[in-house]
N, C-alpha and C. Protein backbone atom coordinates (compact mmCIF):
# COMPACT_ATOMS: atom_id res chain seq x y z
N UNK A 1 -0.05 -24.30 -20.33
CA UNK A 1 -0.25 -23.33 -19.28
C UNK A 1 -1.18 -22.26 -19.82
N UNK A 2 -2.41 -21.99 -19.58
CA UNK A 2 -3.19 -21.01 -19.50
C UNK A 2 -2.25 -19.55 -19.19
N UNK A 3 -3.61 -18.43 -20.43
CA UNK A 3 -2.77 -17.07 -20.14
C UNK A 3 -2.82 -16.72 -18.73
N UNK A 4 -3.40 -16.89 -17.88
CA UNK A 4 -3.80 -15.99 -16.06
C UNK A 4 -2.29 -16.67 -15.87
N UNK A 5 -1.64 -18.35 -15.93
CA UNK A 5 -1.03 -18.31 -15.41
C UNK A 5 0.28 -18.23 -15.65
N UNK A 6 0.75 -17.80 -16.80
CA UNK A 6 1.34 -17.33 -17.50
C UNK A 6 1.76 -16.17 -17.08
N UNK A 7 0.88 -14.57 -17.17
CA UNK A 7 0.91 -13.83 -16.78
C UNK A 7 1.44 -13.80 -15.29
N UNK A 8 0.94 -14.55 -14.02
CA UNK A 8 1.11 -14.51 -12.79
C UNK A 8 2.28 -14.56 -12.90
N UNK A 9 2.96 -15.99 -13.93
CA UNK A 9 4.52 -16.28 -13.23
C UNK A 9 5.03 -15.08 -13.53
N UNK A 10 5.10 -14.52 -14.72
CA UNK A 10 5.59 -13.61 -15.18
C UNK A 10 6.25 -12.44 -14.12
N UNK A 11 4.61 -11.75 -13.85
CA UNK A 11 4.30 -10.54 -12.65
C UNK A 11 5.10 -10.87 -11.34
N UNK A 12 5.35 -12.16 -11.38
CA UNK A 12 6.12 -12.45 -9.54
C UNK A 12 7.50 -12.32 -9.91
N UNK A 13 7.98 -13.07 -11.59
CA UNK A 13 9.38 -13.19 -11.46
C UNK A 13 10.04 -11.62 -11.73
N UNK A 14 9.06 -11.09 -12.00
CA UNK A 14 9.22 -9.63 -12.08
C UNK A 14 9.56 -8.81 -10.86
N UNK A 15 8.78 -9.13 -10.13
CA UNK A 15 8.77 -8.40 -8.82
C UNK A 15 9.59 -9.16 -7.91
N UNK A 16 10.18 -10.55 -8.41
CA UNK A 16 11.22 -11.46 -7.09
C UNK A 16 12.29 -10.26 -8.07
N UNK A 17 12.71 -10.29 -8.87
CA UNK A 17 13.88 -9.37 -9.68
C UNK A 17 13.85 -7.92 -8.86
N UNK A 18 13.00 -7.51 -9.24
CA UNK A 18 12.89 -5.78 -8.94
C UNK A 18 13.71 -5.94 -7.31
N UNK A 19 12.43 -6.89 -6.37
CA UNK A 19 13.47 -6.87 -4.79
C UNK A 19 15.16 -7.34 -4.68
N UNK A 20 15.30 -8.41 -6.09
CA UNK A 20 16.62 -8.64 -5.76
C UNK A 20 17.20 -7.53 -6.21
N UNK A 21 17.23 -6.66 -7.23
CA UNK A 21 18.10 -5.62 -7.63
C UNK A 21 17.98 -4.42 -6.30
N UNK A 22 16.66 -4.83 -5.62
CA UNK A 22 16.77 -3.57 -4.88
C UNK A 22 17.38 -3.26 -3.53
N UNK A 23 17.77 -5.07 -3.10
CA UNK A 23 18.52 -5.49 -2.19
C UNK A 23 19.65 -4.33 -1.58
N UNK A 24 20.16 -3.77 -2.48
CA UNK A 24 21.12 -2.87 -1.63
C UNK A 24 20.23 -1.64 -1.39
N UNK A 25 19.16 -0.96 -1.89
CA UNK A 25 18.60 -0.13 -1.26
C UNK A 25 18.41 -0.76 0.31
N UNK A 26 17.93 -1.58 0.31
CA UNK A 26 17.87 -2.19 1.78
C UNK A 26 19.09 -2.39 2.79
N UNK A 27 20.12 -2.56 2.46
CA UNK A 27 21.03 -2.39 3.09
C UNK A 27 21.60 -0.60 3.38
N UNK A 28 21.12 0.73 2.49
CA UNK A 28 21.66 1.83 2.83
C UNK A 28 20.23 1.99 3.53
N UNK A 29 19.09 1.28 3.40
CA UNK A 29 18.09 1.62 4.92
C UNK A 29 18.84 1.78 5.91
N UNK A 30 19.28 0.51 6.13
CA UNK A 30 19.96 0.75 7.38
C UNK A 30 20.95 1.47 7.61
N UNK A 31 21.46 1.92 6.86
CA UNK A 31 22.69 2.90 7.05
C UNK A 31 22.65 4.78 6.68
N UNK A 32 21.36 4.57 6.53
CA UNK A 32 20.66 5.81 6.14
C UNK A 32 20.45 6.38 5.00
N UNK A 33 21.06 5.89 3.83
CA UNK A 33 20.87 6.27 2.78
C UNK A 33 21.35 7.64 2.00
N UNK A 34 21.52 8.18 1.00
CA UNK A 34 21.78 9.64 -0.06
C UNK A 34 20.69 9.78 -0.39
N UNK A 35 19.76 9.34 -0.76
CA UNK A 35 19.02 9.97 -2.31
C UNK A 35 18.09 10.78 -1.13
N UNK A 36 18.01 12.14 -0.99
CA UNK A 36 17.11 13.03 -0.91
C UNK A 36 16.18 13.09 -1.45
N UNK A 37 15.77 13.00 -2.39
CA UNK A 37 14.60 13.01 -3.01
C UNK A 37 13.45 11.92 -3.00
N UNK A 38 14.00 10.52 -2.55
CA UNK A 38 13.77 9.07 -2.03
C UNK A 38 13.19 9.57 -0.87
N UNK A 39 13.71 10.17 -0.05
CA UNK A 39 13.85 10.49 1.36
C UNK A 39 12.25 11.73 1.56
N UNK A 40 12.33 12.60 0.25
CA UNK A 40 11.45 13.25 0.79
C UNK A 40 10.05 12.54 -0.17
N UNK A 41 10.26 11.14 -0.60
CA UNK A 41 8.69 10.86 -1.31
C UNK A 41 8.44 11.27 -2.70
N UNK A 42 9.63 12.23 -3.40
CA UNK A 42 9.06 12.96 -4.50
C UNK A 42 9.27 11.81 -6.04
N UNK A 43 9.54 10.36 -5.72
CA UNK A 43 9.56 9.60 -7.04
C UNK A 43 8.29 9.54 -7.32
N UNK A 44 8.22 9.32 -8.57
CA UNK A 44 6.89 9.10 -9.68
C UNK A 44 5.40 9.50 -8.83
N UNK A 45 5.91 11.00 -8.75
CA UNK A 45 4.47 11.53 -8.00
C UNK A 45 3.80 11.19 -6.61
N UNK A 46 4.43 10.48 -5.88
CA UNK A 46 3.57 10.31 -4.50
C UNK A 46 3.35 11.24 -4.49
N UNK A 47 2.78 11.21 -3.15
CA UNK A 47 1.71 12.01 -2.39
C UNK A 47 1.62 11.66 -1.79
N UNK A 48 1.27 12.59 -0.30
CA UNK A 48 0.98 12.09 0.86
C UNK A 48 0.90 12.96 1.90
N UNK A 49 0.37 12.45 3.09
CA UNK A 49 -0.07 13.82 4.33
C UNK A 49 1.24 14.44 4.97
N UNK A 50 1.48 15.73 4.86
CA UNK A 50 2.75 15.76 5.47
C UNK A 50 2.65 16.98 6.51
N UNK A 51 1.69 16.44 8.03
CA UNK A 51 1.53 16.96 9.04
C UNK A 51 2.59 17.17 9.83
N UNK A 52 2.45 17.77 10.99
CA UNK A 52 3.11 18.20 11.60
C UNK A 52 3.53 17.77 12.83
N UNK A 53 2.68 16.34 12.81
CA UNK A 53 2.17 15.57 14.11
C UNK A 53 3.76 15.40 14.93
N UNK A 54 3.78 14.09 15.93
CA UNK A 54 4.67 13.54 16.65
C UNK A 54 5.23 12.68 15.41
N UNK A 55 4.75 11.89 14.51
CA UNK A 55 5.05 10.97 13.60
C UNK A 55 6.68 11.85 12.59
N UNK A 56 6.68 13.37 12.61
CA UNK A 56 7.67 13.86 12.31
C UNK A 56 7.33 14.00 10.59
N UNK A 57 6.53 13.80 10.03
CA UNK A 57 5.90 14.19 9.00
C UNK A 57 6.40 13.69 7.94
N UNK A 58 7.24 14.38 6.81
CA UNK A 58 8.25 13.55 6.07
C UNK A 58 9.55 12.53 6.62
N UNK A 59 9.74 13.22 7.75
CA UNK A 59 10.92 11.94 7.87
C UNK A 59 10.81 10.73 7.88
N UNK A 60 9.29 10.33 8.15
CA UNK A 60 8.95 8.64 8.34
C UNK A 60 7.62 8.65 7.01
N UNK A 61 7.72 7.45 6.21
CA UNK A 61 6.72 7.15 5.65
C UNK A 61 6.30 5.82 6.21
N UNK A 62 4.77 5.48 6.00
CA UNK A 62 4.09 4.02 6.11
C UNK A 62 4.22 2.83 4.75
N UNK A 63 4.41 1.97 5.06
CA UNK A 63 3.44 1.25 3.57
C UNK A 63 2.62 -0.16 4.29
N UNK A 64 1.95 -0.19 4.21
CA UNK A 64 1.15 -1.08 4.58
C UNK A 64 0.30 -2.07 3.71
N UNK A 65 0.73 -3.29 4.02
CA UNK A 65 -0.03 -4.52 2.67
C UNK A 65 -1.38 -4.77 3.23
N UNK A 66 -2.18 -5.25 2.71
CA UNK A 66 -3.04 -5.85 3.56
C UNK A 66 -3.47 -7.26 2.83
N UNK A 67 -3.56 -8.17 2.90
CA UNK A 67 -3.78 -9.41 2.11
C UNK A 67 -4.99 -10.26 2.74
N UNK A 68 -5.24 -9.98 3.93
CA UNK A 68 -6.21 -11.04 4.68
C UNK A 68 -7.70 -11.06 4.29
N UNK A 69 -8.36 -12.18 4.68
CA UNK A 69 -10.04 -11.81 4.58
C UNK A 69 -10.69 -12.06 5.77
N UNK A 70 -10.11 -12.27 6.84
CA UNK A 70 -10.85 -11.80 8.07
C UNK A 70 -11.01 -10.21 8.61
N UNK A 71 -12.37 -10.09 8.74
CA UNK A 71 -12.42 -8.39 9.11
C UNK A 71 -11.67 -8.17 10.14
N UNK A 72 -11.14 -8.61 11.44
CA UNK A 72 -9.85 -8.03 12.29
C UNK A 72 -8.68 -7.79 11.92
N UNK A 73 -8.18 -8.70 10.87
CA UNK A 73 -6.78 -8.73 10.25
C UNK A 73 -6.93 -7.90 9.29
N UNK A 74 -8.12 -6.90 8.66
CA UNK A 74 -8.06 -6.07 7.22
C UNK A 74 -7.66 -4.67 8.20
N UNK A 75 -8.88 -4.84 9.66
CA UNK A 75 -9.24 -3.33 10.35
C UNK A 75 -8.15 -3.20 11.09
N UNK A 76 -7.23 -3.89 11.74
CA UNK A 76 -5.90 -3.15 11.94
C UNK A 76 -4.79 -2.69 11.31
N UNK A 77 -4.35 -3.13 10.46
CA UNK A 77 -3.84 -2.30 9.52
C UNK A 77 -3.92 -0.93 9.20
N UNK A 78 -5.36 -1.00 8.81
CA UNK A 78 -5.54 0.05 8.20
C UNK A 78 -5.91 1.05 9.29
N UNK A 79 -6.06 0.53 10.69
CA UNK A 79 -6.66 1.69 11.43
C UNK A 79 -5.04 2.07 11.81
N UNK A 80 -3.94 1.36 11.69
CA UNK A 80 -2.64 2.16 12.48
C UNK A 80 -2.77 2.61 11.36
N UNK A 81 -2.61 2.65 10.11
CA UNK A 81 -1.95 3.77 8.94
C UNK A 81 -3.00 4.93 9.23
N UNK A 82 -3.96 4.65 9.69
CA UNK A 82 -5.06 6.15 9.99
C UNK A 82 -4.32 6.86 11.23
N UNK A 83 -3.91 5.74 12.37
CA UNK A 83 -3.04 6.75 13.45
C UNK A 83 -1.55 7.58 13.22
N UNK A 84 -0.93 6.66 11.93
CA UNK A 84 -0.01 7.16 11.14
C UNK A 84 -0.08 8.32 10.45
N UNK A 85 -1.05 8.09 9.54
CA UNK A 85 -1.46 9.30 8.99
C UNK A 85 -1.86 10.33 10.21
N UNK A 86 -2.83 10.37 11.07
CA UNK A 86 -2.41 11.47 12.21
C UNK A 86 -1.39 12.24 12.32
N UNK A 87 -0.33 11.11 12.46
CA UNK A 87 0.77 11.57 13.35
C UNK A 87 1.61 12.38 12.22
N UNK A 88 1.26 12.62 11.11
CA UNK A 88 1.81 13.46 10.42
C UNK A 88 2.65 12.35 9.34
N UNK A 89 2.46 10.62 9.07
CA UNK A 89 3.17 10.09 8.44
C UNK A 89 2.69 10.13 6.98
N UNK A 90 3.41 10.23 5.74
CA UNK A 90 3.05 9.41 4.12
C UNK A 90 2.53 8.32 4.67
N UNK A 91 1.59 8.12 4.01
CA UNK A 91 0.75 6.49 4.16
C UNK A 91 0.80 6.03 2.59
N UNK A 92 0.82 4.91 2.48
CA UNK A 92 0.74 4.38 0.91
C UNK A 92 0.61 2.83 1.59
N UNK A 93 -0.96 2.51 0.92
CA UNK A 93 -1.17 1.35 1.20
C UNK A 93 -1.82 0.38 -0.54
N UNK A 94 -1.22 -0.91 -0.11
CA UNK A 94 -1.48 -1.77 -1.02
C UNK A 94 -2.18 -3.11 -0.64
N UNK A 95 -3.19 -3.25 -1.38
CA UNK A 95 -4.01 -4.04 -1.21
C UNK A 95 -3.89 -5.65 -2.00
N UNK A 96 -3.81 -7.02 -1.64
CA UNK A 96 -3.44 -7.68 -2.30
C UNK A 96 -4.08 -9.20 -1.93
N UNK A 97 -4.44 -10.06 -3.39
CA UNK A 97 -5.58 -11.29 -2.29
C UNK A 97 -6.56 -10.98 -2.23
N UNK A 98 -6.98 -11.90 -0.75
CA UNK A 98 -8.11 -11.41 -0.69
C UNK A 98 -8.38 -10.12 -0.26
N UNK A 99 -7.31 -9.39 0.49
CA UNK A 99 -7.36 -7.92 0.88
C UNK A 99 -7.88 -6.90 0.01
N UNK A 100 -7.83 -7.12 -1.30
CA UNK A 100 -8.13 -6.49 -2.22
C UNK A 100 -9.24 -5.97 -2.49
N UNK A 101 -10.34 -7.21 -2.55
CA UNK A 101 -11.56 -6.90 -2.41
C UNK A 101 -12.04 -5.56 -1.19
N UNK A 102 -11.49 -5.30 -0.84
CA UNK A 102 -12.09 -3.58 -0.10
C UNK A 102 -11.68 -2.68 -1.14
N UNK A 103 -10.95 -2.94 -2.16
CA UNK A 103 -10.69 -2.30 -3.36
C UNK A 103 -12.03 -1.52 -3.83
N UNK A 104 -12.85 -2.59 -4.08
CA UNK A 104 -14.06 -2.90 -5.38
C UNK A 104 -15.14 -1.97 -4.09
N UNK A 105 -15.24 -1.00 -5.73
CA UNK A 105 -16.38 -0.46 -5.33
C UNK A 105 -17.78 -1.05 -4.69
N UNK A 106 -18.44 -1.79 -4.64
CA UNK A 106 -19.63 -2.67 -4.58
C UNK A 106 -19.11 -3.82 -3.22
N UNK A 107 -18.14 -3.66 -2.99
CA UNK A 107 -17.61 -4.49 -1.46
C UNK A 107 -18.73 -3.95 -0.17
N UNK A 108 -19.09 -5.07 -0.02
CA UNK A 108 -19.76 -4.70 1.24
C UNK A 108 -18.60 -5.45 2.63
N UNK A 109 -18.11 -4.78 3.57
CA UNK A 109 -18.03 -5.19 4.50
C UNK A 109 -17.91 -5.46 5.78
N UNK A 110 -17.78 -6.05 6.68
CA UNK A 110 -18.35 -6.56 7.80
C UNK A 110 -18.00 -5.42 9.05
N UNK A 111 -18.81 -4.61 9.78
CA UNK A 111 -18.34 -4.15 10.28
C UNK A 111 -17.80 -4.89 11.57
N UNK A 112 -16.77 -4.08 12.34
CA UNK A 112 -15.97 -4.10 13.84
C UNK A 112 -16.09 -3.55 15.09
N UNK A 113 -15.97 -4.37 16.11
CA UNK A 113 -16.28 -2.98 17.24
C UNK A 113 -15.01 -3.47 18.13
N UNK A 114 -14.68 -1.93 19.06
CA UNK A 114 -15.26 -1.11 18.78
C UNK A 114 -13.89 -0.37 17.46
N UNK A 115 -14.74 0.74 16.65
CA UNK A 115 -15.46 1.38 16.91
C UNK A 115 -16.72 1.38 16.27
N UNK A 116 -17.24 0.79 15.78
CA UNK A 116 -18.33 0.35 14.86
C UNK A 116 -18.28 0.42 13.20
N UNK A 117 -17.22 0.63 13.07
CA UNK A 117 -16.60 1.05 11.02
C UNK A 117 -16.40 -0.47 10.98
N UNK A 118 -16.27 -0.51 9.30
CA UNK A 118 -15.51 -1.45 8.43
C UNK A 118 -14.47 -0.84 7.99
N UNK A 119 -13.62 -2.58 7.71
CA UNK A 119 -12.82 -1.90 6.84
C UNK A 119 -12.33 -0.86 5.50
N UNK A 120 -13.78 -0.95 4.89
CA UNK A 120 -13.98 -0.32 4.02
C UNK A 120 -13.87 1.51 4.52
N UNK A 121 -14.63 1.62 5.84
CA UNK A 121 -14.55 2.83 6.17
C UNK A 121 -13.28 3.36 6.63
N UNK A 122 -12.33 2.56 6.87
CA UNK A 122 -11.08 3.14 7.15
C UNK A 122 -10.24 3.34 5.82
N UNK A 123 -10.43 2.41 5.51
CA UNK A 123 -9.88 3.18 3.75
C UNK A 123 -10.50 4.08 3.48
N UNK A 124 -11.73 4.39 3.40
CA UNK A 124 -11.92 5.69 2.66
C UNK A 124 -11.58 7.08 3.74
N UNK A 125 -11.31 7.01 4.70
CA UNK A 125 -10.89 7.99 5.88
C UNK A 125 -9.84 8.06 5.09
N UNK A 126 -8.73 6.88 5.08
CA UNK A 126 -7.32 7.59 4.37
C UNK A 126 -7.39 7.70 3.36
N UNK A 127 -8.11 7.79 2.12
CA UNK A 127 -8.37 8.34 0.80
C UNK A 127 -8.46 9.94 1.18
N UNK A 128 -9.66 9.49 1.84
CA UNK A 128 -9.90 11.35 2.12
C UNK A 128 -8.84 12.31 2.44
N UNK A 129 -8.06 11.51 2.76
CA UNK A 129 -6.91 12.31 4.04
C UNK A 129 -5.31 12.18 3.16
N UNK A 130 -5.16 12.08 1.94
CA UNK A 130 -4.29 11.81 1.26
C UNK A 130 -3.65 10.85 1.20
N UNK A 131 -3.53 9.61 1.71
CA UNK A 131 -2.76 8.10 1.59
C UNK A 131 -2.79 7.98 0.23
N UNK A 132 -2.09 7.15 -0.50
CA UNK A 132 -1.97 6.30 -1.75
C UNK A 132 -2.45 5.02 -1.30
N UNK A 133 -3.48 4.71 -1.98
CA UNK A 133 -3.75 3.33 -1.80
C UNK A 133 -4.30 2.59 -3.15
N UNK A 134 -3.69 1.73 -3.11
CA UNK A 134 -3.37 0.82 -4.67
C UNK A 134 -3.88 -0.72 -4.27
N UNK A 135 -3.84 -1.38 -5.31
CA UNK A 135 -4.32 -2.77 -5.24
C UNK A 135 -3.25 -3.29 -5.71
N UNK A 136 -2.71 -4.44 -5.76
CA UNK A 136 -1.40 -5.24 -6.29
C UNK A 136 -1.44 -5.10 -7.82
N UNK A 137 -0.62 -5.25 -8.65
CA UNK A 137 -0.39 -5.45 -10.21
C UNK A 137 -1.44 -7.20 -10.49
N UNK A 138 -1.18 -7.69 -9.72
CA UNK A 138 -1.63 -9.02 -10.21
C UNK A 138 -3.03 -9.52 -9.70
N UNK A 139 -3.49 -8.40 -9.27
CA UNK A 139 -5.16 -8.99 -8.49
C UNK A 139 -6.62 -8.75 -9.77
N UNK A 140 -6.39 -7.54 -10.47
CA UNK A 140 -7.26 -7.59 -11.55
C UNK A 140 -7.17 -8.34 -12.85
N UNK A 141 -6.01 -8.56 -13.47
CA UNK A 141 -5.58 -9.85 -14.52
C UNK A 141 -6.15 -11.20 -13.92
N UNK A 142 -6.25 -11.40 -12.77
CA UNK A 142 -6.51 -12.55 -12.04
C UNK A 142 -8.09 -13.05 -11.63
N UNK A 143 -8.46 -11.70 -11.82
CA UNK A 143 -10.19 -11.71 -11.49
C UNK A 143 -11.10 -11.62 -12.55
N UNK A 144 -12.01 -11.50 -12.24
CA UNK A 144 -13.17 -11.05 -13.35
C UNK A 144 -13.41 -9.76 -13.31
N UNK A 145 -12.40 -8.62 -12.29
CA UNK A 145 -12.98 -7.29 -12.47
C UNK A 145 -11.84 -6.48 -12.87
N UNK A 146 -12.19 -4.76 -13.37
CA UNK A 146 -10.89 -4.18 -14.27
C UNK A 146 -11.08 -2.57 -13.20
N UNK A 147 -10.50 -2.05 -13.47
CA UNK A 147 -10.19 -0.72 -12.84
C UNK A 147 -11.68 -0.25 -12.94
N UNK A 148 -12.10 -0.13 -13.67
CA UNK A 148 -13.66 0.54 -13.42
C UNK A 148 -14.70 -0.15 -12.25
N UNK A 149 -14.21 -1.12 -11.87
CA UNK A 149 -15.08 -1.90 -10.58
C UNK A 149 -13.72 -1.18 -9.04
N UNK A 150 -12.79 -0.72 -9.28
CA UNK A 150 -12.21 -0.23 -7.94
C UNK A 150 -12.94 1.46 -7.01
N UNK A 151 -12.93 1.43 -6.55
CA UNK A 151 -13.48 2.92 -5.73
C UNK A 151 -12.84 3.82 -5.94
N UNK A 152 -13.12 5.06 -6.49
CA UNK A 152 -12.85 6.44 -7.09
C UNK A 152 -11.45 6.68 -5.94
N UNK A 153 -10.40 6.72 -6.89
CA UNK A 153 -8.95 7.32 -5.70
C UNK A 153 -8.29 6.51 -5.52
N UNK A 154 -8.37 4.95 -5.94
CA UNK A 154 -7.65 3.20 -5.86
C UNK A 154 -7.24 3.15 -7.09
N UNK A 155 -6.13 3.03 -7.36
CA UNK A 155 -5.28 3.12 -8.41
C UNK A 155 -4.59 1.37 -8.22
N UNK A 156 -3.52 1.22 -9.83
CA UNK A 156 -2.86 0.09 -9.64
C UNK A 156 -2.09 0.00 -8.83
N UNK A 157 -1.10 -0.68 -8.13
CA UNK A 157 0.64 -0.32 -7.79
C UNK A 157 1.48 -1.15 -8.98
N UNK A 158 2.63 -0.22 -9.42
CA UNK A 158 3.33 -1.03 -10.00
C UNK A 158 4.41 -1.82 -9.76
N UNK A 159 4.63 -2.81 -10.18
CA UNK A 159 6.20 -3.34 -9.15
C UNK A 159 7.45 -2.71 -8.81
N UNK A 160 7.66 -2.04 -10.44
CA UNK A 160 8.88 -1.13 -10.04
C UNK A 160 8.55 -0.34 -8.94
N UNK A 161 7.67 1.18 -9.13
CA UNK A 161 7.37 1.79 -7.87
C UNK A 161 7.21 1.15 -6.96
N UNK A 162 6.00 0.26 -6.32
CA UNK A 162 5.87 0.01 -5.38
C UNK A 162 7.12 -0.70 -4.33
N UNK A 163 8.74 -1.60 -5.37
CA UNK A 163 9.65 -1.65 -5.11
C UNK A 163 10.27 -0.94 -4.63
N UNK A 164 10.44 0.36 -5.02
CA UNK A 164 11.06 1.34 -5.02
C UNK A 164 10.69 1.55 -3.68
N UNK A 165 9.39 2.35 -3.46
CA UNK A 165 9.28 2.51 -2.14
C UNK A 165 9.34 2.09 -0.94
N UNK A 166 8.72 1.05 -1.38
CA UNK A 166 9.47 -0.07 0.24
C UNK A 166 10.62 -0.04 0.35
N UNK A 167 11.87 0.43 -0.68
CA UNK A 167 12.95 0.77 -0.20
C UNK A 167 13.48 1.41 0.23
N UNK A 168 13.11 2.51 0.15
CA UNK A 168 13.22 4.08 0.83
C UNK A 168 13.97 4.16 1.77
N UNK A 169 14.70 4.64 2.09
CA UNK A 169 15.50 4.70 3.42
C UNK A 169 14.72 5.22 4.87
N UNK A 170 13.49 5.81 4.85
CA UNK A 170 12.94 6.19 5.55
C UNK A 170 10.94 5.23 5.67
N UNK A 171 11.18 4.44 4.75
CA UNK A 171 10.04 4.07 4.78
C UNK A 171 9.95 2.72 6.17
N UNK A 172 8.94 2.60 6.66
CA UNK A 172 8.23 1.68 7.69
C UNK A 172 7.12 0.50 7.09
N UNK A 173 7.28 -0.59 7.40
CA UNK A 173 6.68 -1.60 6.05
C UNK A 173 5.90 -2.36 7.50
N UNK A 174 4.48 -2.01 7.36
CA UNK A 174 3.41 -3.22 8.03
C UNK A 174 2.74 -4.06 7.10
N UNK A 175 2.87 -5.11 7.61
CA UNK A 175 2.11 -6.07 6.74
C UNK A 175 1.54 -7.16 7.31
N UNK A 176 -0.12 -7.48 6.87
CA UNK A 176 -0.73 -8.40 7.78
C UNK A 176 -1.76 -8.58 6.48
């Protein structure tokens, strides 16, 4: 077995673990949960827009995957986490696949109508606008490119965190 795939199994059986341990966070989702501090976003530094909108600001966060390589399936996503972000929600989006590639600085891609943006331009709207947006743990080990080919403000996600948060008692999980 080659190191890439080595590493991969590794990174998944990692992250199938992290969701199974995190399994009961998912169950006090539904039941609303204790941890305050979960609740208001403040683990390992998030960040995020915390307007005043209809979205209710901290009480709801986004996370949004995006994995696809058709430009309709990248540009909705990311355009609700932009109406999210509006509405006063945390946005934290992760990029993964082929989704990723809007990561990389040097991505050219396809624009949409309407309104005439790419996907690329809606990510950088929610960069601008405070979202977290990360690329998967396992998409640069896997490629030929390293953090210095991602766009200024695209960070890793890690499994633990990014676990973590999708568990949140208040978090909202789109994924396409």
């Amino acid at each position: 077995m080659n190191r890439s795939a080595s590493l991969l199994i590794r990174t998944l059986a990692i992250a199938v673990l992290a969701l199974m341990l995190a399994a009961p966070a998912l169950a006090d989702h539904h039941r609303g949960g204790d941890d305050p501090d979960r609740e208001r976003g403040e683990h390992h530094g998030q960040r995020g827009h915390h307007g005043g909108g209809m979205g209710g600001g901290r009480e709801h966060r986004l996370f949004v995957t995006v994995t696809a390589s058709a430009t309709q399936d990248r540009a909705m996503p990311l355009t609700l986490a932009n109406k999210a972000l509006d509405q006063g929600l945390e946005v934290r989006v992760l990029l993964c696949g082929d989704g990723a590639e809007l990561a990389l600085a040097d991505y050219q891609a396809e624009r949409f109508d309407p309104p005439g943006v790419t996907p690329k331009d809606l990510l950088g709207r929610l960069l601008s606008n405070g979202a977290t947006v990360e690329v998967c743990a396992i998409f640069l080990p896997n490629t030929d490119y390293d953090e210095d080919d991602l766009t200024d403000g695209i960070g890793v996600g890690a499994p633990d965190d990014v676990a973590e948060y999708m568990m949140g008692p208040r978090t909202r999980i789109f994924s396409n």
